[in-house]
N, C-alpha and C. Protein backbone atom coordinates (compact mmCIF):
# COMPACT_ATOMS: atom_id res chain seq x y z
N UNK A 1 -33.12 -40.22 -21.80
CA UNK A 1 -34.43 -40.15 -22.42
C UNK A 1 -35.49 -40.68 -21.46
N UNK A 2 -36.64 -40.33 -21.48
CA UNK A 2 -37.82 -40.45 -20.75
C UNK A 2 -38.24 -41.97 -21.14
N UNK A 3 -38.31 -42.48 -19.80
CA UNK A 3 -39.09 -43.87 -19.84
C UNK A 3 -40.26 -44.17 -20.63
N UNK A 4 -41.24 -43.07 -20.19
CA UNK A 4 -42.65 -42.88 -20.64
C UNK A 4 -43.04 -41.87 -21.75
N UNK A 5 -42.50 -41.35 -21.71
CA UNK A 5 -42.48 -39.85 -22.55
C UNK A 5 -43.14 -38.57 -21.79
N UNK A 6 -43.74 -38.89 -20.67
CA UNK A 6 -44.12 -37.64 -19.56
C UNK A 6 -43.25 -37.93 -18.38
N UNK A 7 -42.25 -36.24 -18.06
CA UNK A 7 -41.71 -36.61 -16.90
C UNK A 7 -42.21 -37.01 -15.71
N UNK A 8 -43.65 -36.68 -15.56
CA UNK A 8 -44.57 -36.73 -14.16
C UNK A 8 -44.67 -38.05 -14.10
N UNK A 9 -44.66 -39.35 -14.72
CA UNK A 9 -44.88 -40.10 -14.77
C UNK A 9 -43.67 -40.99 -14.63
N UNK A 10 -42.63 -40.76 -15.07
CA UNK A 10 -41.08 -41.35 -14.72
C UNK A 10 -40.51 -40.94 -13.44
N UNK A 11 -41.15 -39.65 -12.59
CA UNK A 11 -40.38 -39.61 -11.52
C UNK A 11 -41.44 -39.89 -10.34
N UNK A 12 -42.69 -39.98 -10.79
CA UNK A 12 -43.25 -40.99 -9.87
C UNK A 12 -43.15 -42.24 -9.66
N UNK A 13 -42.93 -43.59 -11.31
CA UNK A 13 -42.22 -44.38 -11.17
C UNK A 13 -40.42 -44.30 -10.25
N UNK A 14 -39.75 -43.78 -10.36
CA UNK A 14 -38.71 -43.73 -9.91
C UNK A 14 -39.09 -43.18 -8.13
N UNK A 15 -39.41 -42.90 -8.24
CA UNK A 15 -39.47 -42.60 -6.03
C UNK A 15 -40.55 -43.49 -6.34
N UNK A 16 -41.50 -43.83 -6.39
CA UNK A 16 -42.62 -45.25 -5.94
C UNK A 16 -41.31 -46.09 -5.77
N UNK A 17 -40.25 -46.56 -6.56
CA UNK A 17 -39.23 -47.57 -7.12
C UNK A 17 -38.53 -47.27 -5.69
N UNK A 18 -38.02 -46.58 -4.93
CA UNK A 18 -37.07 -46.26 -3.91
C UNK A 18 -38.09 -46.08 -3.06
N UNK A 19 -38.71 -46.06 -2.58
CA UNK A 19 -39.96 -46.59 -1.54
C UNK A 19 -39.95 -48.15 -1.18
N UNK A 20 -40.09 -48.24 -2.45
CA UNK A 20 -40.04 -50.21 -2.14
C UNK A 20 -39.05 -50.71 -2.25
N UNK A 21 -37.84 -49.85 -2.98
CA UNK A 21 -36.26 -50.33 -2.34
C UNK A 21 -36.23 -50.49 -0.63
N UNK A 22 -36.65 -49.64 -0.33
CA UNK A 22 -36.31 -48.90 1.39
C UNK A 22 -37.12 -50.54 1.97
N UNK A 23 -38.15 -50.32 1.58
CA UNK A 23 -39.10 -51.62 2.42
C UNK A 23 -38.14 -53.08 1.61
N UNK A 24 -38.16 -53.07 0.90
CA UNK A 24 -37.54 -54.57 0.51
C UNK A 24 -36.01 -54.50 1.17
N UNK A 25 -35.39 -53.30 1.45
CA UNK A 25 -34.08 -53.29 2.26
C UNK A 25 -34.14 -54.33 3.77
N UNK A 26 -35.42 -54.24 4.23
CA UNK A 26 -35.52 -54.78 5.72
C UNK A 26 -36.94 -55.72 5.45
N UNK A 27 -37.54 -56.11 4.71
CA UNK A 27 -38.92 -57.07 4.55
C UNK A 27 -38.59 -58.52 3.66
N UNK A 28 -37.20 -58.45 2.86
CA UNK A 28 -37.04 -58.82 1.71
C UNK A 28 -37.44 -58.69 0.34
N UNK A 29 -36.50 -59.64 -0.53
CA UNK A 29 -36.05 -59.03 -2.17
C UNK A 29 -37.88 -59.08 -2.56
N UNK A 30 -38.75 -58.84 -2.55
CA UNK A 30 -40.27 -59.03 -3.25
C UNK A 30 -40.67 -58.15 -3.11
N UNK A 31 -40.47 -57.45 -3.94
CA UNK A 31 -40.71 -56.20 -4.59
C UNK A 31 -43.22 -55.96 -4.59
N UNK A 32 -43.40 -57.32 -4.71
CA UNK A 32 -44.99 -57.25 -4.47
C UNK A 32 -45.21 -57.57 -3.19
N UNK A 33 -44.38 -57.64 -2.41
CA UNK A 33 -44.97 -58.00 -0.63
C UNK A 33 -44.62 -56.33 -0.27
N UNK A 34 -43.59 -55.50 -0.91
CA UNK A 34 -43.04 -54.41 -0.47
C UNK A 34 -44.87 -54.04 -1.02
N UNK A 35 -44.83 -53.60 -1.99
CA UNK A 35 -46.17 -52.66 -2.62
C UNK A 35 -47.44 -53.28 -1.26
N UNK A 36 -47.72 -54.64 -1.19
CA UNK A 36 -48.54 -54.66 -0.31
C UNK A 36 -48.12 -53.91 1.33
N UNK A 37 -47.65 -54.49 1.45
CA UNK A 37 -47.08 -53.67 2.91
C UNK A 37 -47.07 -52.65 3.03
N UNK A 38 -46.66 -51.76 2.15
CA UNK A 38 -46.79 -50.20 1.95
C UNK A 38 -48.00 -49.81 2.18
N UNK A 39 -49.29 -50.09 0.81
CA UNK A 39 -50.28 -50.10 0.87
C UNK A 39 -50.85 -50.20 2.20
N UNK A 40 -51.04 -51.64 2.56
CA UNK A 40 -51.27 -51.93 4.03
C UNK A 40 -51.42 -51.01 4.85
N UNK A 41 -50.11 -50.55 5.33
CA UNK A 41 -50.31 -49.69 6.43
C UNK A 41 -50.70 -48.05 5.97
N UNK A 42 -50.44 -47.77 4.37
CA UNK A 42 -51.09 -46.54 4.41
C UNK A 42 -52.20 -46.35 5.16
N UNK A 43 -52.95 -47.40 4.40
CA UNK A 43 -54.70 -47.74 4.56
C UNK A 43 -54.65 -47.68 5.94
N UNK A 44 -53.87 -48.17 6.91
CA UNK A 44 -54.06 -48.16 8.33
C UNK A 44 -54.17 -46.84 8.75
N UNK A 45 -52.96 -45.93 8.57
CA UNK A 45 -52.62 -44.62 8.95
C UNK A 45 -54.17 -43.78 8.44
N UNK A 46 -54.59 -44.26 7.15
CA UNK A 46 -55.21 -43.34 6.68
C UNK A 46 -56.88 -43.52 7.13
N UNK A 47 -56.40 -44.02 7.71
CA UNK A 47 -58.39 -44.78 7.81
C UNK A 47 -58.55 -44.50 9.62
N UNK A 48 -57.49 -44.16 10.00
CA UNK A 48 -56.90 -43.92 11.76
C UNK A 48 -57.11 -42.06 11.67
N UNK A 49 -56.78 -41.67 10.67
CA UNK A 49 -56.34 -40.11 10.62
C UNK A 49 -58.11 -39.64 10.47
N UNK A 50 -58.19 -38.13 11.05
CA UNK A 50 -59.20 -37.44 10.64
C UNK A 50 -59.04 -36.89 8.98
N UNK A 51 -60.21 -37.09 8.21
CA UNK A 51 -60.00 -36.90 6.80
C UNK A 51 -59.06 -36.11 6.12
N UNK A 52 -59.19 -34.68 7.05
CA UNK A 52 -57.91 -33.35 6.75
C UNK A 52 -56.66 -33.64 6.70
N UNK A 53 -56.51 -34.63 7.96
CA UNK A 53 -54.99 -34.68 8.28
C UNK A 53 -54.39 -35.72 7.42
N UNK A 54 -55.49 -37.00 6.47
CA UNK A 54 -55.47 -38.21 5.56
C UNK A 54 -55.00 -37.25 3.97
N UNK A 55 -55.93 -36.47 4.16
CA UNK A 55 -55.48 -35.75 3.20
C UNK A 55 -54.02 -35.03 2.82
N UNK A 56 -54.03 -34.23 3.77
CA UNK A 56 -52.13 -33.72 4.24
C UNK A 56 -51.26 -34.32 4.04
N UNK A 57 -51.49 -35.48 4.69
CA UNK A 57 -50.29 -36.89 4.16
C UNK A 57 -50.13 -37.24 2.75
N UNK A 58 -51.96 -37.52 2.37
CA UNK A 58 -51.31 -38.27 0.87
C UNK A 58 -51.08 -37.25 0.04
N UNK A 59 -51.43 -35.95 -0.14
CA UNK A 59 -50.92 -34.88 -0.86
C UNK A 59 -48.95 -34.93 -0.94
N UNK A 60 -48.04 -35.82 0.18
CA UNK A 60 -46.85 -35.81 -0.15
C UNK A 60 -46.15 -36.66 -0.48
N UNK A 61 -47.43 -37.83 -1.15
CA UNK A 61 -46.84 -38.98 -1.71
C UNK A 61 -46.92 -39.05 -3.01
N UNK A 62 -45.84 -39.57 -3.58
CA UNK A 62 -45.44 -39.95 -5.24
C UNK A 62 -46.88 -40.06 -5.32
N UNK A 63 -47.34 -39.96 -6.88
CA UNK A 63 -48.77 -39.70 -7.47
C UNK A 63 -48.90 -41.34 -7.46
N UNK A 64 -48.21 -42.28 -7.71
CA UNK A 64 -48.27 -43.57 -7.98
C UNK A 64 -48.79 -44.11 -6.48
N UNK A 65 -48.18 -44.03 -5.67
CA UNK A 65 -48.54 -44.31 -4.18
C UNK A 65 -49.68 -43.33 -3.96
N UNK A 66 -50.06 -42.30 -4.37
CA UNK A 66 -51.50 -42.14 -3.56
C UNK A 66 -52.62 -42.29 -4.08
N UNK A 67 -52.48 -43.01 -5.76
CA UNK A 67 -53.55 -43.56 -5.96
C UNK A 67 -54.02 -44.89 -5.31
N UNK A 68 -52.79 -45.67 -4.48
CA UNK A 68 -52.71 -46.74 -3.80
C UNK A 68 -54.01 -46.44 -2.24
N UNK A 69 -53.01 -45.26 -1.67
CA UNK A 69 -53.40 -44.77 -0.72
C UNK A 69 -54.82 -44.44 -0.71
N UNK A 70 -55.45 -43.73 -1.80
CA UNK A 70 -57.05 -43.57 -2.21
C UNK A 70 -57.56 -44.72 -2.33
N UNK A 71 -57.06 -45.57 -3.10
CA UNK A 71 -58.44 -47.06 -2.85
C UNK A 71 -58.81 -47.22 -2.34
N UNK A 72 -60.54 -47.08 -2.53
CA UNK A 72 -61.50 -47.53 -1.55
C UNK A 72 -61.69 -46.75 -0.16
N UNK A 73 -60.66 -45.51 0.02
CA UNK A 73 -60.95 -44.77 0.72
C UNK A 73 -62.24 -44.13 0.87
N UNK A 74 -62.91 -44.04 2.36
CA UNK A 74 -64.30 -43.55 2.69
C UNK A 74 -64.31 -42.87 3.60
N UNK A 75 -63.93 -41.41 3.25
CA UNK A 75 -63.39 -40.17 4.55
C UNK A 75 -64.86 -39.91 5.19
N UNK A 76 -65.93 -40.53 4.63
CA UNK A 76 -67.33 -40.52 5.91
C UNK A 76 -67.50 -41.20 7.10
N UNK A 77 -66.84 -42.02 6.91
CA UNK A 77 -66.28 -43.32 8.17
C UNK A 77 -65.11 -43.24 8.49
N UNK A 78 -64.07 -41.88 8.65
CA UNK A 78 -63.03 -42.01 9.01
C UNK A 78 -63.14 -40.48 10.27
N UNK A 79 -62.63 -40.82 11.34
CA UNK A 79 -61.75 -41.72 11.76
C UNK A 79 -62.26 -42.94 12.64
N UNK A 80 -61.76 -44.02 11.97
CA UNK A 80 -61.47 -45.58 12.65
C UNK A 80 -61.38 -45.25 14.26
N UNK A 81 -61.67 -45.84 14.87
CA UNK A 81 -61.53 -45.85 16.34
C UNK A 81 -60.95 -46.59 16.78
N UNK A 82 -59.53 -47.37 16.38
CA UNK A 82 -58.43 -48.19 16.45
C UNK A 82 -57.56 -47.57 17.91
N UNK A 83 -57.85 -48.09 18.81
CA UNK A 83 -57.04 -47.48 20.71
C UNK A 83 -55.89 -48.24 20.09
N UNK A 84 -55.74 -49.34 20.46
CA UNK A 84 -54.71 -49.71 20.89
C UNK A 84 -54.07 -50.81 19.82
N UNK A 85 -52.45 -50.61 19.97
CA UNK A 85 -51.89 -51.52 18.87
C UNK A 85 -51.97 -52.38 18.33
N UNK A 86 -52.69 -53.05 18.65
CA UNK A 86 -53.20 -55.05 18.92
C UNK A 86 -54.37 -54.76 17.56
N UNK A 87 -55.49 -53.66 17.72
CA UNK A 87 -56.20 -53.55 16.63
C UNK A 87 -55.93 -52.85 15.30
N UNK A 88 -54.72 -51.94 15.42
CA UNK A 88 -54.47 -50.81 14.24
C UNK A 88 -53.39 -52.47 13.38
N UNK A 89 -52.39 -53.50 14.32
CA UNK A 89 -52.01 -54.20 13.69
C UNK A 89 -52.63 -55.44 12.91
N UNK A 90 -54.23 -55.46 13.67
CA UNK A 90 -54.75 -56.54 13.23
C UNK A 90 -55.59 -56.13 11.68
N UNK A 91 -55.70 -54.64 11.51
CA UNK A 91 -55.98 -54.07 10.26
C UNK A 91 -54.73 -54.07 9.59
N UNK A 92 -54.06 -54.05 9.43
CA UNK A 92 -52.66 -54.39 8.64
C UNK A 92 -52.61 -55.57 8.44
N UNK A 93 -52.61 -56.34 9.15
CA UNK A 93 -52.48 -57.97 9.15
C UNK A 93 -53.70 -58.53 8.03
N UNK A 94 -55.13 -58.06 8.44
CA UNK A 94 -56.19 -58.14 7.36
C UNK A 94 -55.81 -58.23 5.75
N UNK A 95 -55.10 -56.67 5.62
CA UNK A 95 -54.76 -56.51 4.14
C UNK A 95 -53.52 -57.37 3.85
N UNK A 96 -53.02 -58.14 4.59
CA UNK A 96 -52.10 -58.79 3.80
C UNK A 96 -52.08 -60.17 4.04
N UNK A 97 -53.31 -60.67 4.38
CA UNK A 97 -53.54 -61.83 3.72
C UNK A 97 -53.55 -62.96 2.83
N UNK A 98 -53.08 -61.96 1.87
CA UNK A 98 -52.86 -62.27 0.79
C UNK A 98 -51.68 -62.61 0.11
N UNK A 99 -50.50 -62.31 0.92
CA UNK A 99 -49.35 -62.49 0.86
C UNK A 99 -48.70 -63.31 1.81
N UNK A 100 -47.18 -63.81 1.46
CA UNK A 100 -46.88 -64.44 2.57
C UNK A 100 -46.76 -63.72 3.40
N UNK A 101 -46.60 -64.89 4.63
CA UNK A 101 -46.72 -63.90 6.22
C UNK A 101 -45.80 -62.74 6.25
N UNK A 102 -46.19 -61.91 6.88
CA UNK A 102 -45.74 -60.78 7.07
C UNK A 102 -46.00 -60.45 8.78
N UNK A 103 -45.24 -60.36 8.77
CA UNK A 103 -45.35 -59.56 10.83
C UNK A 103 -45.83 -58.06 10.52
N UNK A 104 -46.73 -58.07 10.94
CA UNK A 104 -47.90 -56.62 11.16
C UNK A 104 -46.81 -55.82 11.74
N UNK A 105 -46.54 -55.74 12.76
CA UNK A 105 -45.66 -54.44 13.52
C UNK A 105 -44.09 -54.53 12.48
N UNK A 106 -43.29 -55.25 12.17
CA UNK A 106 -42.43 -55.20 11.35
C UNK A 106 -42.80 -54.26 10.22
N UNK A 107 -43.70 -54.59 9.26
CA UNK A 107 -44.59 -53.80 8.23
C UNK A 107 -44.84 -52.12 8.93
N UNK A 108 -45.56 -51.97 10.16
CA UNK A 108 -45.73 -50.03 10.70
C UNK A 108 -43.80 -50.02 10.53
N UNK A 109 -43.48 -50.63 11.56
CA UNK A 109 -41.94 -50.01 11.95
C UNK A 109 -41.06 -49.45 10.18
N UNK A 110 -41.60 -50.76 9.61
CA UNK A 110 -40.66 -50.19 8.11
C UNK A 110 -41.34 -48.99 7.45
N UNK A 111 -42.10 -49.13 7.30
CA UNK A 111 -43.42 -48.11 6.37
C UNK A 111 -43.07 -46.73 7.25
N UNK A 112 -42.96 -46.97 8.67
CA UNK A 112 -42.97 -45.70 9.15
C UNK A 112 -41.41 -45.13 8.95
N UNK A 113 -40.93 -45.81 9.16
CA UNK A 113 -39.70 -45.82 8.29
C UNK A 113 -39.13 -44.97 7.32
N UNK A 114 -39.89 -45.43 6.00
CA UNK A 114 -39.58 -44.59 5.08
C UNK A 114 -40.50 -43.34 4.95
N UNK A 115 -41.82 -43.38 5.59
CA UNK A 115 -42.39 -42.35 5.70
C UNK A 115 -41.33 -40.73 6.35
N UNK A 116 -40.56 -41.23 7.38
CA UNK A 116 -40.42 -40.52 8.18
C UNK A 116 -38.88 -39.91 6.95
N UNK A 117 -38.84 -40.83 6.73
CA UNK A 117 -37.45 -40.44 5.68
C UNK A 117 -38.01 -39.18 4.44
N UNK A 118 -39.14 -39.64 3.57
CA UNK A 118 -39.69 -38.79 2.43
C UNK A 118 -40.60 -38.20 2.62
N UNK A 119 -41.45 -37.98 3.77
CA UNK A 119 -42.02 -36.86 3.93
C UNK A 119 -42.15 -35.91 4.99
N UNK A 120 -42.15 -34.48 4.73
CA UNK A 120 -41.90 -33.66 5.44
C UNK A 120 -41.82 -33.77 6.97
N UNK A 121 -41.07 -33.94 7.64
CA UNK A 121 -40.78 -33.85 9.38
C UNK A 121 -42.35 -33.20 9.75
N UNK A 122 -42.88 -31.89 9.55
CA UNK A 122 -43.74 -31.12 10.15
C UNK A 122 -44.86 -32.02 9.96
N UNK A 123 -45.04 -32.57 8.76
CA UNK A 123 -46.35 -33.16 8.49
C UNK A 123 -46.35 -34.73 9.20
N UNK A 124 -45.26 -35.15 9.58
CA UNK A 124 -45.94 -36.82 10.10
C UNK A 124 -45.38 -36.32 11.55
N UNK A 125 -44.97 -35.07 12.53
CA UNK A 125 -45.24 -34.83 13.84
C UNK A 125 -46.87 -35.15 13.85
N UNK A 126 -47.13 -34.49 12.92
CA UNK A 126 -48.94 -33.82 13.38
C UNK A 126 -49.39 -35.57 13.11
N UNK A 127 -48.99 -36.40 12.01
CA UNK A 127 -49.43 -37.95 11.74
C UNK A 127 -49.62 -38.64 13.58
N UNK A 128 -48.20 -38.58 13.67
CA UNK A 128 -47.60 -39.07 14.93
C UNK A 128 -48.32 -38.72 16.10
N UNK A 129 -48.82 -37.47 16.01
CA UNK A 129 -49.64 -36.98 17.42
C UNK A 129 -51.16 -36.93 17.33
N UNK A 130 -51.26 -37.54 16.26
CA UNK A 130 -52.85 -37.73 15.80
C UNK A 130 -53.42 -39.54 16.24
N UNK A 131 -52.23 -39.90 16.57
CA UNK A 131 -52.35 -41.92 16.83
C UNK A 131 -52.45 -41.53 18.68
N UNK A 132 -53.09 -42.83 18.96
CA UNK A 132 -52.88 -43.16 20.30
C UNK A 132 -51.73 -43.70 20.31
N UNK A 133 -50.85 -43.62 22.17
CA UNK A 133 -49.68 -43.35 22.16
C UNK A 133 -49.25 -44.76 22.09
N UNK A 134 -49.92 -45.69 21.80
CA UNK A 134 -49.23 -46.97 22.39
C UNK A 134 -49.02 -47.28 20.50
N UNK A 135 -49.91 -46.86 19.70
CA UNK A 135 -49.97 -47.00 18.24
C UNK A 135 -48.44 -46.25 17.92
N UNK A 136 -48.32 -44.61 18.13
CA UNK A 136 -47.09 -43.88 17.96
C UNK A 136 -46.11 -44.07 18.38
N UNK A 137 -45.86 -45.57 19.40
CA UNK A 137 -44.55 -45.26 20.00
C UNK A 137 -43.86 -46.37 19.01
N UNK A 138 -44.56 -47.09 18.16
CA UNK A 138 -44.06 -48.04 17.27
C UNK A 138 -43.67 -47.35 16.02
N UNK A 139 -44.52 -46.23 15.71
CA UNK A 139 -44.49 -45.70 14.40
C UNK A 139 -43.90 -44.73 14.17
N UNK A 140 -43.67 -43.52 15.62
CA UNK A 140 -42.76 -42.21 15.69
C UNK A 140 -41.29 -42.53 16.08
N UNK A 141 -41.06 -43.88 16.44
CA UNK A 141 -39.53 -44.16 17.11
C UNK A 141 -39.02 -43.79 15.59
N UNK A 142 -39.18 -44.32 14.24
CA UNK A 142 -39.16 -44.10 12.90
C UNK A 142 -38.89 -42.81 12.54
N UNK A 143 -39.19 -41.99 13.22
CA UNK A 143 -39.12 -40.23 12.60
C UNK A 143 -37.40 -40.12 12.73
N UNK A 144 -36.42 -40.64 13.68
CA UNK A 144 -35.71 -40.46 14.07
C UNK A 144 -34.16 -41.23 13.30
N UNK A 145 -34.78 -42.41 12.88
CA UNK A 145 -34.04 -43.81 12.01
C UNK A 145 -33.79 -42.93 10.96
């Protein structure tokens, strides 16, 4: 029987749920540091990407995760001009402030992680070749895991 009583809504709960299995597999058991971290680096990826290609991506995330991914999104100021790793991690590091520490590059490596696992190969090449290379070589080694 249906959790909710709409399937769209139980099988977005259920893959949002195995998303943050995957990240709490290697971040630990906290299931709210997983949701931030996730978040986190969407916002990184997505605020780094030209609006089209921000778009492309979150179109293949659980409906639950891309209302995450939309917060506060402002595709008039995108793309971020983030070169080099030191700043795309220090925007990750920003959003999770709020939580206990978290290692910024640990957080891309996992996130990219499961990215590379649930969504389409074709669509996070084009993610992957859209970053500067010193950003992609942390986040595309992941396509492969």
């Amino acid at each position: 029987m249906s959790a909710t009583g709409l399937d769209v809504f139980d099988k977005t709960l259920q893959s949002t749920n195995i998303w943050l299995d995957e990240i709490m597999d290697e971040m630990g058991p906290d299931r709210q540091i997983a949701w931030h971290v996730l978040g986190a680096v969407l916002h990184a990826f997505r605020d780094r990407l030209q609006p089209d290609l921000a778009a492309h991506l979150g179109s293949q995330l659980p409906i639950l995760v891309r209302g995450a991914y939309y917060d506060h999104y402002q595709p008039s100021k995108a793309p971020e001009k983030l070169r080099s790793l030191d700043e795309f991690l220090a925007k990750i590091k920003t959003e999770l402030e709020s939580t206990r520490p978290v290692d910024s590059k640990d957080a891309l490596r996992v996130v990219s992680k499961v990215l590379a696992h649930h969504v389409g190969e074709g669509q996070m090449l084009k993610v992957w070749e859209s970053l500067p290379r010193e950003i992609r070589s942390v986040a595309e080694a992941q396509q492969a895991a």
